[in-house]
N, C-alpha and C. Protein backbone atom coordinates (compact mmCIF):
# COMPACT_ATOMS: atom_id res chain seq x y z
N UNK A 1 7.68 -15.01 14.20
CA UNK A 1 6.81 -15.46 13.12
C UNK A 1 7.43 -16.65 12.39
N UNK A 2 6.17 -17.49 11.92
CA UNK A 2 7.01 -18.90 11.29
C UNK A 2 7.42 -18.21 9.80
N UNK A 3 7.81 -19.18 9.43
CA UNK A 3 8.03 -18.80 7.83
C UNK A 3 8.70 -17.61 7.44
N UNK A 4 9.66 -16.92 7.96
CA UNK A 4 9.59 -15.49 7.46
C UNK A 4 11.44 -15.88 7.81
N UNK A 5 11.95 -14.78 6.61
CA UNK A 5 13.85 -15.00 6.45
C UNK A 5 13.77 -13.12 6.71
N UNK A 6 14.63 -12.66 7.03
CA UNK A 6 14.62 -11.49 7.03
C UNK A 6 16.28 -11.04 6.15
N UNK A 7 15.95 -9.87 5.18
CA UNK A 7 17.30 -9.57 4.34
C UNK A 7 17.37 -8.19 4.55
N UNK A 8 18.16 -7.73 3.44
CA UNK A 8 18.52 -6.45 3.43
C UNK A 8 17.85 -5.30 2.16
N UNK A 9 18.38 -4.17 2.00
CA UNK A 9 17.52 -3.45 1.04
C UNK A 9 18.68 -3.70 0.00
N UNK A 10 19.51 -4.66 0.01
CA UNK A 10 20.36 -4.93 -1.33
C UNK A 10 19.09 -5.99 -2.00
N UNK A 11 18.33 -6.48 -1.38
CA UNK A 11 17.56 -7.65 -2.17
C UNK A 11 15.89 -7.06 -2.61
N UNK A 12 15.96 -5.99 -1.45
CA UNK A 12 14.58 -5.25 -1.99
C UNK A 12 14.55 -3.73 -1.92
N UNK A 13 15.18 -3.30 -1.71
CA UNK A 13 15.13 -1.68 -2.00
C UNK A 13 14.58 -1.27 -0.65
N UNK A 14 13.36 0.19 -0.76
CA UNK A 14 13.02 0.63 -0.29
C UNK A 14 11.03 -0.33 0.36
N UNK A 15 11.42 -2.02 -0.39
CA UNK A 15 10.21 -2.42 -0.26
C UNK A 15 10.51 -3.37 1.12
N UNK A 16 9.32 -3.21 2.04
CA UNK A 16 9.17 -3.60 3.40
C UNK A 16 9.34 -4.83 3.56
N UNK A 17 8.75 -5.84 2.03
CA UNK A 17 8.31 -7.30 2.74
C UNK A 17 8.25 -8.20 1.50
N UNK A 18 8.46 -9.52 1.18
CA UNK A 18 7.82 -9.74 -0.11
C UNK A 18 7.79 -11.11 0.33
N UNK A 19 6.95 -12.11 -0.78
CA UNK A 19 6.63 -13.52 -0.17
C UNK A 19 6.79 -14.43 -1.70
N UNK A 20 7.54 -15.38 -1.34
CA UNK A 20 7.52 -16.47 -2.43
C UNK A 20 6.46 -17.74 -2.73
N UNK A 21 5.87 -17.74 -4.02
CA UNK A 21 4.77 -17.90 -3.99
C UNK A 21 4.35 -19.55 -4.27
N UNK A 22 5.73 -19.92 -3.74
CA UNK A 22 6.06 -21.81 -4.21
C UNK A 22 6.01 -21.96 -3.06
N UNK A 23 6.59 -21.87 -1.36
CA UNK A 23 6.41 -22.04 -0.25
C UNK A 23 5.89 -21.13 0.79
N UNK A 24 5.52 -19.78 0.34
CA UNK A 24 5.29 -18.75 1.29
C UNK A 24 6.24 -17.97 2.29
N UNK A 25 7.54 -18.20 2.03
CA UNK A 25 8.06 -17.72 2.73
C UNK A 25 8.31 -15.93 2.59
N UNK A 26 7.72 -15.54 3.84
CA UNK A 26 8.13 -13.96 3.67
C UNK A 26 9.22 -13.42 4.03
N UNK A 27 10.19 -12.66 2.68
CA UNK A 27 10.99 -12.15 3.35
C UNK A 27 11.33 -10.20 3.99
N UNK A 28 11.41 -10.19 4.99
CA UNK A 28 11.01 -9.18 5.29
C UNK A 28 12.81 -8.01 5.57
N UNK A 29 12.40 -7.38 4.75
CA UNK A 29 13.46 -6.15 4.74
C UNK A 29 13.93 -5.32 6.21
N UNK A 30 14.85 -5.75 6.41
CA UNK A 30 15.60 -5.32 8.04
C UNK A 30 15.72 -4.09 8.10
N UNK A 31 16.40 -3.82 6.68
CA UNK A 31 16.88 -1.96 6.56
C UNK A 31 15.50 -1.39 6.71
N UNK A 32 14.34 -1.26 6.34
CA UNK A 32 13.63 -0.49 6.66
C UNK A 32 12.17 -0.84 7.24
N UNK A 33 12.29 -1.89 8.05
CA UNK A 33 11.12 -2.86 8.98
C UNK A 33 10.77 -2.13 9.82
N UNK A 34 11.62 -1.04 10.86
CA UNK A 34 11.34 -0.50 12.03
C UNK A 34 10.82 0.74 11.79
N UNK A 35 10.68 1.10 10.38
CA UNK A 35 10.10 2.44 9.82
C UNK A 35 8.71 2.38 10.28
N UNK A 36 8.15 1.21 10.31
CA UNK A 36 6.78 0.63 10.23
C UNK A 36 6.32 0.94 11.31
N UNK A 37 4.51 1.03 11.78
CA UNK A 37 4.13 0.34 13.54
C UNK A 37 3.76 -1.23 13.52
N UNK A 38 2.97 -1.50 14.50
CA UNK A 38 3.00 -2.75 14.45
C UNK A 38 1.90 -3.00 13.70
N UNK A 39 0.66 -1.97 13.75
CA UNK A 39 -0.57 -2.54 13.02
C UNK A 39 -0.32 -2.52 11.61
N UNK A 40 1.02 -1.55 11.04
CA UNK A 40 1.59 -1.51 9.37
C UNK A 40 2.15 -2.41 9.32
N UNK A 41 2.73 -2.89 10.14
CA UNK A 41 3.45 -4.28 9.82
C UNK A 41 2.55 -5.52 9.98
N UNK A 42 1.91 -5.74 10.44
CA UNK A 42 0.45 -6.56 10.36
C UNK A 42 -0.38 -7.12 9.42
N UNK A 43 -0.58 -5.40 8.93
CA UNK A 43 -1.15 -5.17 7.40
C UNK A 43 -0.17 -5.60 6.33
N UNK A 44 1.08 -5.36 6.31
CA UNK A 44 2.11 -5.97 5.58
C UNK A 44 2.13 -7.17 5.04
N UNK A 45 2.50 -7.92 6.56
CA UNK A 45 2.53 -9.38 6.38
C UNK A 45 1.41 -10.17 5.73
N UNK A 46 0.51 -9.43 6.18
CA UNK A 46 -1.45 -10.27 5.79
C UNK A 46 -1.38 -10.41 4.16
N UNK A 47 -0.83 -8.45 4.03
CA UNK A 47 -0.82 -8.58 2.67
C UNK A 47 -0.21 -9.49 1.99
N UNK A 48 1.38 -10.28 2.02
CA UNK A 48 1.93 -11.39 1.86
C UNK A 48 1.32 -11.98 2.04
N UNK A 49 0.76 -12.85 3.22
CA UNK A 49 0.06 -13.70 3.37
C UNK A 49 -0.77 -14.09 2.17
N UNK A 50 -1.86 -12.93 2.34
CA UNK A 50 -2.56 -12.96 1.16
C UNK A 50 -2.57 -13.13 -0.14
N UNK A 51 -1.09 -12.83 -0.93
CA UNK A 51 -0.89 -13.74 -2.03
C UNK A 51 -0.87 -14.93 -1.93
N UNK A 52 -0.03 -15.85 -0.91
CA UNK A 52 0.22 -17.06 -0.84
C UNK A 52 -0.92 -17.70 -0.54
N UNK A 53 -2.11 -17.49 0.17
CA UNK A 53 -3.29 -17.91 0.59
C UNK A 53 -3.95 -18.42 -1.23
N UNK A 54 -3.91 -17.03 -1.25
CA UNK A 54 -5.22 -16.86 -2.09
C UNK A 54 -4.62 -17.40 -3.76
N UNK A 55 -2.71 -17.43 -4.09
CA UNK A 55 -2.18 -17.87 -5.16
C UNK A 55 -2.73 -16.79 -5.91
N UNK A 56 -1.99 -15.38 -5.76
CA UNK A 56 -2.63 -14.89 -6.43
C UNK A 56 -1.25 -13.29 -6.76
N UNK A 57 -0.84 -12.89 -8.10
CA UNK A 57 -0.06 -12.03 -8.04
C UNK A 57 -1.15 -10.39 -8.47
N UNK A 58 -2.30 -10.84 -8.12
CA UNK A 58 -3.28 -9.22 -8.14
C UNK A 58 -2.78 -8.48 -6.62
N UNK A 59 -2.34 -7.32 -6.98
CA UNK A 59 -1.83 -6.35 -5.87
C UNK A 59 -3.48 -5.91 -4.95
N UNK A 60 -4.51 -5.71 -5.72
CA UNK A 60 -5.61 -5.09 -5.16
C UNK A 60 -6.64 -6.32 -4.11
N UNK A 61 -6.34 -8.01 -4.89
CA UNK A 61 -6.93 -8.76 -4.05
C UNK A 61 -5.73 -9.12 -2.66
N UNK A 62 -4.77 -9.13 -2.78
CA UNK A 62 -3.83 -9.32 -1.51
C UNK A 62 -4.05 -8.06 -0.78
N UNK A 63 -4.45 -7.03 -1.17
CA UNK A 63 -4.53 -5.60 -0.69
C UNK A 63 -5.97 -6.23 0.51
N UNK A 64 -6.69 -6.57 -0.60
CA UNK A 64 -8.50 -6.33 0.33
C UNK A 64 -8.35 -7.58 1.32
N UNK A 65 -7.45 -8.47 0.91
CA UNK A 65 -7.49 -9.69 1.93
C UNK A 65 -6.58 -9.11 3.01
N UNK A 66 -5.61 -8.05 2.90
CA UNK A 66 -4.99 -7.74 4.37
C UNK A 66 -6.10 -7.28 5.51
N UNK A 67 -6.82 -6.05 4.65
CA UNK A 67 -8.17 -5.04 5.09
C UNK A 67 -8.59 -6.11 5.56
N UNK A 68 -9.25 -7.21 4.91
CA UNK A 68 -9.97 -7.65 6.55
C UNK A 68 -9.90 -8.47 7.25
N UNK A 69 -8.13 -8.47 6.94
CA UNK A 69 -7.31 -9.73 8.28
C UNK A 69 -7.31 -9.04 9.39
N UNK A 70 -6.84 -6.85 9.12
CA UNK A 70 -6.60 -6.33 10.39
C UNK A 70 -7.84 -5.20 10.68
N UNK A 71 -8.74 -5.61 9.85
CA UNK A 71 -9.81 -4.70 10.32
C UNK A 71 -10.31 -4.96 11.69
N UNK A 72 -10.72 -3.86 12.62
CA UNK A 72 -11.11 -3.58 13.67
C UNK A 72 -10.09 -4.18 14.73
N UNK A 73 -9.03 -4.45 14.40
CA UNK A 73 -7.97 -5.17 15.39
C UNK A 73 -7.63 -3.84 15.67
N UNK A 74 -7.70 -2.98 15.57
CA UNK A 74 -7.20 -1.24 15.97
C UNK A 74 -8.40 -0.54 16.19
N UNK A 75 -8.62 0.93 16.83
CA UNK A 75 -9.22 1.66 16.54
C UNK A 75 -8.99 2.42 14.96
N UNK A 76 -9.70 2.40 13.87
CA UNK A 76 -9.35 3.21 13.29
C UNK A 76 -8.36 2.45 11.85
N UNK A 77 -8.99 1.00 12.14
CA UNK A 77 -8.08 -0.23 11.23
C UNK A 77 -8.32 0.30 9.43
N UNK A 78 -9.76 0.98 8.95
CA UNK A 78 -9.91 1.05 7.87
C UNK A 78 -8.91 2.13 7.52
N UNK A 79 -9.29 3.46 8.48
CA UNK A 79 -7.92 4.28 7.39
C UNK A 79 -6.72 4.26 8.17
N UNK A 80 -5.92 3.49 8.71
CA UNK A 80 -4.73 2.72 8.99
C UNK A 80 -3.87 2.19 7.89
N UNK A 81 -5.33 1.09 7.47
CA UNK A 81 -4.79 0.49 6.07
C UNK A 81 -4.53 1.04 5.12
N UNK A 82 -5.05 2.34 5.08
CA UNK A 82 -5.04 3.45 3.65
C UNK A 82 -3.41 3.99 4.04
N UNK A 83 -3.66 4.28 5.16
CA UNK A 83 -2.61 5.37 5.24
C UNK A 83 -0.76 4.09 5.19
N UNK A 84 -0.98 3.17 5.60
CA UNK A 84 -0.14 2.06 5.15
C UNK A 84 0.31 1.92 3.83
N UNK A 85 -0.57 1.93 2.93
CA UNK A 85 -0.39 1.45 1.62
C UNK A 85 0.26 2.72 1.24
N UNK A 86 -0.09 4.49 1.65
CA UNK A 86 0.33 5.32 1.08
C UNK A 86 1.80 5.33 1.47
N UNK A 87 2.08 5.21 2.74
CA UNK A 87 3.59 4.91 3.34
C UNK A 87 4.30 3.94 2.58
N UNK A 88 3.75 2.95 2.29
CA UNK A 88 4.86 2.07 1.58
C UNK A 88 5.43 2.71 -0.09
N UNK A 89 4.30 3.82 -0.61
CA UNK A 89 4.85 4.57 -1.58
C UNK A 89 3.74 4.12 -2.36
N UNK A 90 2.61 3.81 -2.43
CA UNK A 90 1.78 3.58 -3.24
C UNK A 90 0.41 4.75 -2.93
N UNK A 91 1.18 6.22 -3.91
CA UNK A 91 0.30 6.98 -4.09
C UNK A 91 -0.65 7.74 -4.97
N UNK A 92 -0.51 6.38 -6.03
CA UNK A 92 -1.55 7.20 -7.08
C UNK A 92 -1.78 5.72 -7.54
N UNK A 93 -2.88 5.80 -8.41
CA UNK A 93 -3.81 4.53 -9.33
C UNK A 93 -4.02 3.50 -8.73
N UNK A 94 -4.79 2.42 -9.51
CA UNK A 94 -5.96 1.77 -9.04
C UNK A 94 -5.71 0.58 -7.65
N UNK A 95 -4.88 0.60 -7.61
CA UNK A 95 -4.49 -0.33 -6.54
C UNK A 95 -4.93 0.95 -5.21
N UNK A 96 -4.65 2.00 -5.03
CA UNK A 96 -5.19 2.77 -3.83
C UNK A 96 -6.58 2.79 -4.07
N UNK A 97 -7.35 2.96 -5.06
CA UNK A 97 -8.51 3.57 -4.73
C UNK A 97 -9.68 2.25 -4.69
N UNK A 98 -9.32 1.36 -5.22
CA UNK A 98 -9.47 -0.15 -4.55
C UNK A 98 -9.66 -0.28 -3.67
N UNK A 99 -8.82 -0.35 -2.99
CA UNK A 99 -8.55 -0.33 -1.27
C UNK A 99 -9.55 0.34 -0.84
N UNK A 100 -9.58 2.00 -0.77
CA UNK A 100 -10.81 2.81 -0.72
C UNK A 100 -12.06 2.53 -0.96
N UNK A 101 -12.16 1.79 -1.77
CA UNK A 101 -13.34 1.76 -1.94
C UNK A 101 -13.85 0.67 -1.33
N UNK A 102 -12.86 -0.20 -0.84
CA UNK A 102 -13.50 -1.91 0.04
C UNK A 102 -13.34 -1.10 1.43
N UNK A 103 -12.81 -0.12 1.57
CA UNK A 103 -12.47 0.44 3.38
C UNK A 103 -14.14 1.29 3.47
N UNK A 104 -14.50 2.19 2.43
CA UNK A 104 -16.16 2.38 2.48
C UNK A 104 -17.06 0.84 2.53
N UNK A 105 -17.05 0.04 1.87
CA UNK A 105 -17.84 -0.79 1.43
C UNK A 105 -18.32 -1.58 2.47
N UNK A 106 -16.32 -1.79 3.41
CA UNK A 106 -16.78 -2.46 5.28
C UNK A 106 -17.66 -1.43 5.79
N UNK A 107 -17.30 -0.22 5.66
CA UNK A 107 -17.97 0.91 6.74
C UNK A 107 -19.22 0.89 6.64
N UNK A 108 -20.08 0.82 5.00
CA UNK A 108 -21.31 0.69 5.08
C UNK A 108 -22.00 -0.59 5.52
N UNK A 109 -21.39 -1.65 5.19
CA UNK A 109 -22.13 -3.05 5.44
C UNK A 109 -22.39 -3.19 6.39
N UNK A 110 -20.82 -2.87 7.33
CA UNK A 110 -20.78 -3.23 9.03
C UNK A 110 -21.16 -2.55 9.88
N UNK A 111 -20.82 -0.96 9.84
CA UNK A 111 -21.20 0.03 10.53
C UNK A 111 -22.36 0.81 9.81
N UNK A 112 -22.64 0.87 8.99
CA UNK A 112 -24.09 1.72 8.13
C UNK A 112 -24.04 3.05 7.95
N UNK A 113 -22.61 3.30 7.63
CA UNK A 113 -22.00 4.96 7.73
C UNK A 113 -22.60 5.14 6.61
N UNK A 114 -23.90 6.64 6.68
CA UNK A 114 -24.16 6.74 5.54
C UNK A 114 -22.90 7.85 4.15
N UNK A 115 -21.92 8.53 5.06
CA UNK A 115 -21.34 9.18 4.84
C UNK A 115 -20.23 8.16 3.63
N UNK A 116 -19.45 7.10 3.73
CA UNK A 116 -19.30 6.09 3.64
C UNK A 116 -20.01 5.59 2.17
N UNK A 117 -21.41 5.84 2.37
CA UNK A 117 -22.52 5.05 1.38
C UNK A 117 -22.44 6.16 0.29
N UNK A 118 -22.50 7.83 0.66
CA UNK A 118 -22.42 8.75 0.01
C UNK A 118 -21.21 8.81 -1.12
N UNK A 119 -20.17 8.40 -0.10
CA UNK A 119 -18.78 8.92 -1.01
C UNK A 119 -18.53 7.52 -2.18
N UNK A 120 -18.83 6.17 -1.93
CA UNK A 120 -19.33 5.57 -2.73
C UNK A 120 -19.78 5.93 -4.01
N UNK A 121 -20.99 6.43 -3.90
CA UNK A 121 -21.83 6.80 -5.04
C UNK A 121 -21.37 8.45 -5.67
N UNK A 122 -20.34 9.10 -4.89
CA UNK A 122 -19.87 10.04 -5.85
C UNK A 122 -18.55 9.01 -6.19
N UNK A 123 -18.23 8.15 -6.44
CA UNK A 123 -17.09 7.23 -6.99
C UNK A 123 -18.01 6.80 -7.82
N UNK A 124 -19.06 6.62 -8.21
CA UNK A 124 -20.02 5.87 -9.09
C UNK A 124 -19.90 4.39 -8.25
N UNK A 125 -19.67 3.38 -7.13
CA UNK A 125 -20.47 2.40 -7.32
C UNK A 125 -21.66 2.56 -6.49
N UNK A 126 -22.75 1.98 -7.12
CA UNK A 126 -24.59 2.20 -7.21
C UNK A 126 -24.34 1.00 -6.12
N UNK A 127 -24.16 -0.28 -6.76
CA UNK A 127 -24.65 -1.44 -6.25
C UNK A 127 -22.96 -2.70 -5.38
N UNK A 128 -23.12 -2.68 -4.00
CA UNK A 128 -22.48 -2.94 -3.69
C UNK A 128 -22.16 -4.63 -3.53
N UNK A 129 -21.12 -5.49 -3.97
CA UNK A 129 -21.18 -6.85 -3.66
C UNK A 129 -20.67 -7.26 -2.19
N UNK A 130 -21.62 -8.08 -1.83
CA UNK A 130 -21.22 -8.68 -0.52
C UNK A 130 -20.18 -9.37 -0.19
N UNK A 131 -19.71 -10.08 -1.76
CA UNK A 131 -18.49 -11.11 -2.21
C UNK A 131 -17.32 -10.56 -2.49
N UNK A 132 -16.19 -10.75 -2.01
CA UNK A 132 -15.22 -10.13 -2.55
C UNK A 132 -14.52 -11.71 -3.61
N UNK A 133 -13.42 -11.31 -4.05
CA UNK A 133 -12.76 -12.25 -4.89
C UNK A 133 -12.03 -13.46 -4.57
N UNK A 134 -11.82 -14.71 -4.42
CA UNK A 134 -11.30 -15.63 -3.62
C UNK A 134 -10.01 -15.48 -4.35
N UNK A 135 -9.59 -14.49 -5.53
CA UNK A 135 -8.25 -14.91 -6.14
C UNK A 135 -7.64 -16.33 -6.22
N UNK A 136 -9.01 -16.80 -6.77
CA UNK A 136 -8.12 -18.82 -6.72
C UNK A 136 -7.41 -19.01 -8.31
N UNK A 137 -6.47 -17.78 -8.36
CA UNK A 137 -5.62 -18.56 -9.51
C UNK A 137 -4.94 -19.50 -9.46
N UNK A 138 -4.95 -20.28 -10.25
CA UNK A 138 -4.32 -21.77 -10.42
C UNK A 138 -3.36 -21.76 -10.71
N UNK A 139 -2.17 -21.00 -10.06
CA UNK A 139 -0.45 -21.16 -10.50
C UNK A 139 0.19 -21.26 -9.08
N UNK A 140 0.79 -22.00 -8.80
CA UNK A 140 1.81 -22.02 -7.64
C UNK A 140 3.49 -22.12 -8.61
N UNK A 141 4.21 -21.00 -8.50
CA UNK A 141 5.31 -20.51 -9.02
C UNK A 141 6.85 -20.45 -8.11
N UNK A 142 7.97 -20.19 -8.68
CA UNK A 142 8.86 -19.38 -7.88
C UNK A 142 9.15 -18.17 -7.52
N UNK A 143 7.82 -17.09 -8.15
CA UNK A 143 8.22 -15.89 -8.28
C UNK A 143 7.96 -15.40 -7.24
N UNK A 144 8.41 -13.78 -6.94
CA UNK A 144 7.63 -13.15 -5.38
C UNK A 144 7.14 -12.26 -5.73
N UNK A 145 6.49 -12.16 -4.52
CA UNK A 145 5.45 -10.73 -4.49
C UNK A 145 5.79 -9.80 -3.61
N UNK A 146 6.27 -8.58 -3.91
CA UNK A 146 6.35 -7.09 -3.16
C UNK A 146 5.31 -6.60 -2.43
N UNK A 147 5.14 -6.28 -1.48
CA UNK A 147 4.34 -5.24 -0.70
C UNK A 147 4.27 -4.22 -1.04
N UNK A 148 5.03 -3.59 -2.19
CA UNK A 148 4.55 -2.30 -3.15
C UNK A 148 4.72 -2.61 -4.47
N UNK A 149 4.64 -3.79 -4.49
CA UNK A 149 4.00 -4.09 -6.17
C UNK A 149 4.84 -4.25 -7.21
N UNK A 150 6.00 -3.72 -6.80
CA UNK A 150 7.24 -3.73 -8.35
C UNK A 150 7.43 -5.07 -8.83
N UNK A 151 7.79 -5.24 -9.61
CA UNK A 151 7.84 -3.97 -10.78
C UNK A 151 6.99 -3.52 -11.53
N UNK A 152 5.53 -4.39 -11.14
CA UNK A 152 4.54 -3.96 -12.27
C UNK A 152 4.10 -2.34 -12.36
N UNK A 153 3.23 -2.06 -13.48
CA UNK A 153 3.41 -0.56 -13.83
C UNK A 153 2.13 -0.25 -12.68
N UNK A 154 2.17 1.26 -12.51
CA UNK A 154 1.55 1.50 -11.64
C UNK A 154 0.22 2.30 -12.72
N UNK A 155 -0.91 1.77 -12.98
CA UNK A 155 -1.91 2.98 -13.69
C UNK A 155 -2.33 4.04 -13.03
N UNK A 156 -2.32 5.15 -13.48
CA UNK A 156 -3.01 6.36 -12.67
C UNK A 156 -3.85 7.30 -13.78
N UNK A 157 -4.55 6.78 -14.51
CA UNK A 157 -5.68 7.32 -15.46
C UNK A 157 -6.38 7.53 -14.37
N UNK A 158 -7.56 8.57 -14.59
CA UNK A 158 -8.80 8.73 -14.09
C UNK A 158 -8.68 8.52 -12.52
N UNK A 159 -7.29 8.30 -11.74
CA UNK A 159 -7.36 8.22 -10.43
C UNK A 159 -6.57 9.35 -9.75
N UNK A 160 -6.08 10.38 -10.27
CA UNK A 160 -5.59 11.32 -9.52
C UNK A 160 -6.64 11.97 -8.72
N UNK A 161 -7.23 12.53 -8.94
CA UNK A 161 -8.46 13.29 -7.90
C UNK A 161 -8.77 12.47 -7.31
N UNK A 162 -9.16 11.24 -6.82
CA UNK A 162 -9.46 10.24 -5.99
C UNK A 162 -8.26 9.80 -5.11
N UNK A 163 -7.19 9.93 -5.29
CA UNK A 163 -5.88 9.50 -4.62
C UNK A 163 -5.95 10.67 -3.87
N UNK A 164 -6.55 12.05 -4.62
CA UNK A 164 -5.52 13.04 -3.84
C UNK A 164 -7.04 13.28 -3.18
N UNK A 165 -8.17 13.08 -2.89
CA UNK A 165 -9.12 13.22 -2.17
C UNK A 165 -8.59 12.55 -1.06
N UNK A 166 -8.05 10.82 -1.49
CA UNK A 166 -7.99 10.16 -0.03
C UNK A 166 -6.68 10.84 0.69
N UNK A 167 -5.57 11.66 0.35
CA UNK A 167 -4.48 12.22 0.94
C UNK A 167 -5.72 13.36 1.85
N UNK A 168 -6.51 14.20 1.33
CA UNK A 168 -6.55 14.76 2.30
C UNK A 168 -7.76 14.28 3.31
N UNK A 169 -8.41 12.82 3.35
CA UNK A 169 -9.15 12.95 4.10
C UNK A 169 -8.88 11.61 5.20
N UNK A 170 -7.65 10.85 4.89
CA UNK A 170 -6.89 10.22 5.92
C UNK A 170 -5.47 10.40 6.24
N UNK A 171 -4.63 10.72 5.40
CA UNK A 171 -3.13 11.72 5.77
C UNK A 171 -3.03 12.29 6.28
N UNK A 172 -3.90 13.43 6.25
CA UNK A 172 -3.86 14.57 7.14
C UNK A 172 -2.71 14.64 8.79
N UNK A 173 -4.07 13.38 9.90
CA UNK A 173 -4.11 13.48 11.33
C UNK A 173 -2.47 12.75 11.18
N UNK A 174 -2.20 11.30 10.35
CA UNK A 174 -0.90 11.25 10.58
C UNK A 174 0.22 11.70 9.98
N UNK A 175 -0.36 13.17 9.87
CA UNK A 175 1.73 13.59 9.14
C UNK A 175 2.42 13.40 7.76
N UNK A 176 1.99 12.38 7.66
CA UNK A 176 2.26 11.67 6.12
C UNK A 176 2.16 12.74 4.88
N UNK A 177 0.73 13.86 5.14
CA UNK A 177 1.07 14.68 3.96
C UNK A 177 2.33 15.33 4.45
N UNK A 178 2.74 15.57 4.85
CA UNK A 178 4.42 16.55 5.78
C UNK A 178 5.26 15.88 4.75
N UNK A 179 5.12 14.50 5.80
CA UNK A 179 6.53 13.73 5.15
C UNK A 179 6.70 13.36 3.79
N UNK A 180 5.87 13.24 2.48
CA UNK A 180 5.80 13.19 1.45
C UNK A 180 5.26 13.57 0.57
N UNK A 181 5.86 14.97 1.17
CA UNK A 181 5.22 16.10 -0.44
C UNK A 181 6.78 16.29 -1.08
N UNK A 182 6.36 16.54 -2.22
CA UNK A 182 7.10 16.30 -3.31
C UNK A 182 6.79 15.74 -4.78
N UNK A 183 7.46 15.16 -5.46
CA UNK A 183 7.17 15.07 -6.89
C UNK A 183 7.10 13.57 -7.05
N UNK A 184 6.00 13.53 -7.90
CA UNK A 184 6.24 11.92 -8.92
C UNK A 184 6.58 11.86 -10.49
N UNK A 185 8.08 11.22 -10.21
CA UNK A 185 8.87 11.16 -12.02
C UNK A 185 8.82 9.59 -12.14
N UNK A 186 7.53 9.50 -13.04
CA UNK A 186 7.27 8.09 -13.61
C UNK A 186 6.87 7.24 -12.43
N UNK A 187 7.12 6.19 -11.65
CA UNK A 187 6.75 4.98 -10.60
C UNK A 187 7.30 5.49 -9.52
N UNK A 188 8.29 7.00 -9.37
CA UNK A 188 9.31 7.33 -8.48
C UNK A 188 8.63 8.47 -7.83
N UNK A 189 8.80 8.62 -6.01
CA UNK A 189 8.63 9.73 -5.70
C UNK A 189 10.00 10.42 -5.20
N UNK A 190 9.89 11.51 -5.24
CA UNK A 190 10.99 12.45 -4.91
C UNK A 190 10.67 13.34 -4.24
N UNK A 191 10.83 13.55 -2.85
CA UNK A 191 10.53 14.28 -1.99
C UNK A 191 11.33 15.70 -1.77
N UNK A 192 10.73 16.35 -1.42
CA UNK A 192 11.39 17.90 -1.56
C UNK A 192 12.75 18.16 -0.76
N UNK A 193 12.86 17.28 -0.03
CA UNK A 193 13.83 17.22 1.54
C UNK A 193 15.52 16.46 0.24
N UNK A 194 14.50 15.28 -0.36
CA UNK A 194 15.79 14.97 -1.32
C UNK A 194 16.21 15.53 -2.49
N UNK A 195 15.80 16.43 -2.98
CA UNK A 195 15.45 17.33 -3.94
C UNK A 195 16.69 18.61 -3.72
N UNK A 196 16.11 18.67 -2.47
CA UNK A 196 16.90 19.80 -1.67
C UNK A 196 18.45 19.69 -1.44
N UNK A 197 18.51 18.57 -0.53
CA UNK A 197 20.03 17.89 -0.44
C UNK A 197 20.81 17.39 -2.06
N UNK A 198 20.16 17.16 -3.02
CA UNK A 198 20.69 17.06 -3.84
C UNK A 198 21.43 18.02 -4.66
N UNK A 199 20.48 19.39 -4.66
CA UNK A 199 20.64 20.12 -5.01
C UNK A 199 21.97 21.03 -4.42
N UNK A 200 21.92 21.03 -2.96
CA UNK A 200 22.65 21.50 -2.41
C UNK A 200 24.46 20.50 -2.30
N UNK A 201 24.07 18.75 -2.75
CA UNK A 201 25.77 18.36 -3.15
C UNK A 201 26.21 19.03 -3.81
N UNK A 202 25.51 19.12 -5.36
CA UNK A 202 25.85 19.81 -6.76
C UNK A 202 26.51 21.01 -6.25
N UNK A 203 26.24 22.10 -5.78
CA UNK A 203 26.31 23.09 -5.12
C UNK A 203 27.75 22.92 -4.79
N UNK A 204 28.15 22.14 -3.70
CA UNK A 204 29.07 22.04 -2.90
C UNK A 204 29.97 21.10 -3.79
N UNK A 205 30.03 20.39 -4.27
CA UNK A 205 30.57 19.54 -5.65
C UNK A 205 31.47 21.26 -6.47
N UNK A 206 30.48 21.44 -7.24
CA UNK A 206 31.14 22.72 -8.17
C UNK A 206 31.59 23.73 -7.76
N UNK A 207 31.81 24.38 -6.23
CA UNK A 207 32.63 24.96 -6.01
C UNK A 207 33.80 24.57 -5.11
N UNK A 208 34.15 22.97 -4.84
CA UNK A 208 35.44 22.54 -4.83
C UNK A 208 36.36 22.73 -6.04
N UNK A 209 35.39 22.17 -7.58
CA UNK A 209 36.15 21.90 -8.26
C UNK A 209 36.44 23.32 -9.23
């Protein structure tokens, strides 16, 4: 790939990818790149992409511009993308159910799923736009953009039952509910597996000493 430096998780943590928004360059996290498949990594990059395209630091419009860089490039591209965004650790508020709701919005336009059209309108939207957002903000900066959004705050008003609807109705087939059940303390998840091992140093800690 052109444009792209690849570093370590000393420069980004546990985040996959991020892009600078003065030249576009993406830099993509080595320590945990191969966690990914190729169509998550796809969706990744687009998503980068998609800030730099569009000049834009909204997490939900770089989100909808990945959706339909890799839509139908897979079987199964709409909840791919869901289940992507939940992997990268983005499992509660409005940036997921966003997504959701543009992954129905293709299904009805393109395919005419009325099921799709249904779950829509128990989300309340009535009336659907054909237009999505060109995100033409007018700043070209030095700053970057994360593929999971940090540091900005994550909202989760009024979106828990909708997050945890979409866990069980695309998580499921891949595993993902398995691999990340556990707790959320503030922007952080904590999985039961680390929870566990932690618990069990302490353990082994206090009866050396």
């Amino acid at each position: 790939m052109k444009n792209v430096r690849y570093v370590t998780a000393r420069e980004l943590g546990n985040c996959p990818a991020s892009v600078r928004m003065d030249n576009g360059l993406i830099e993509i996290n080595a320590d945990v790149w191969d966690r990914y498949s190729d169509f998550e990594k796809s969706f990744i990059i687009e998503h980068e992409i998609g800030h730099f395209t569009l000049q834009t630091d909204n997490e939900t419009e770089a989100d909808i511009y990945a959706l339909h860089r890799v839509y139908k490039t897979v079987p199964g591209s709409l909840k791919k993308s869901l289940q992507t965004l939940y992997k990268i650790g983005v499992i509660t508020g409005d940036r997921l159910e966003n997504l959701y709701k543009e992954a129905l919005r293709l299904d009805v336009l393109d395919n005419g799923n009325i099921k799709a059209k249904n779950e829509l309108k128990n989300l309340g939207v009535n009336k659907m736009n054909t237009k999505r957002s060109t995100g033409n903000s007018p700043f070209v900066n030095m700053r970057s953009n994360r593929a999971d959004g940090a540091p900005a705050a994550t909202t989760t008003t009024g979106t828990q039952s909708i997050a945890q609807a979409m866990r069980d109705r695309f998580m499921t087939e891949s595993g993902l509910n398995n691999k990340r059940t556990g707790i959320v303390v503030g922007e952080h998840f904590l999985s039961y597996e680390v929870i566990l091992l932690a618990v069990m140093l302490v353990i082994t800690l206090t009866r050396k000493s």
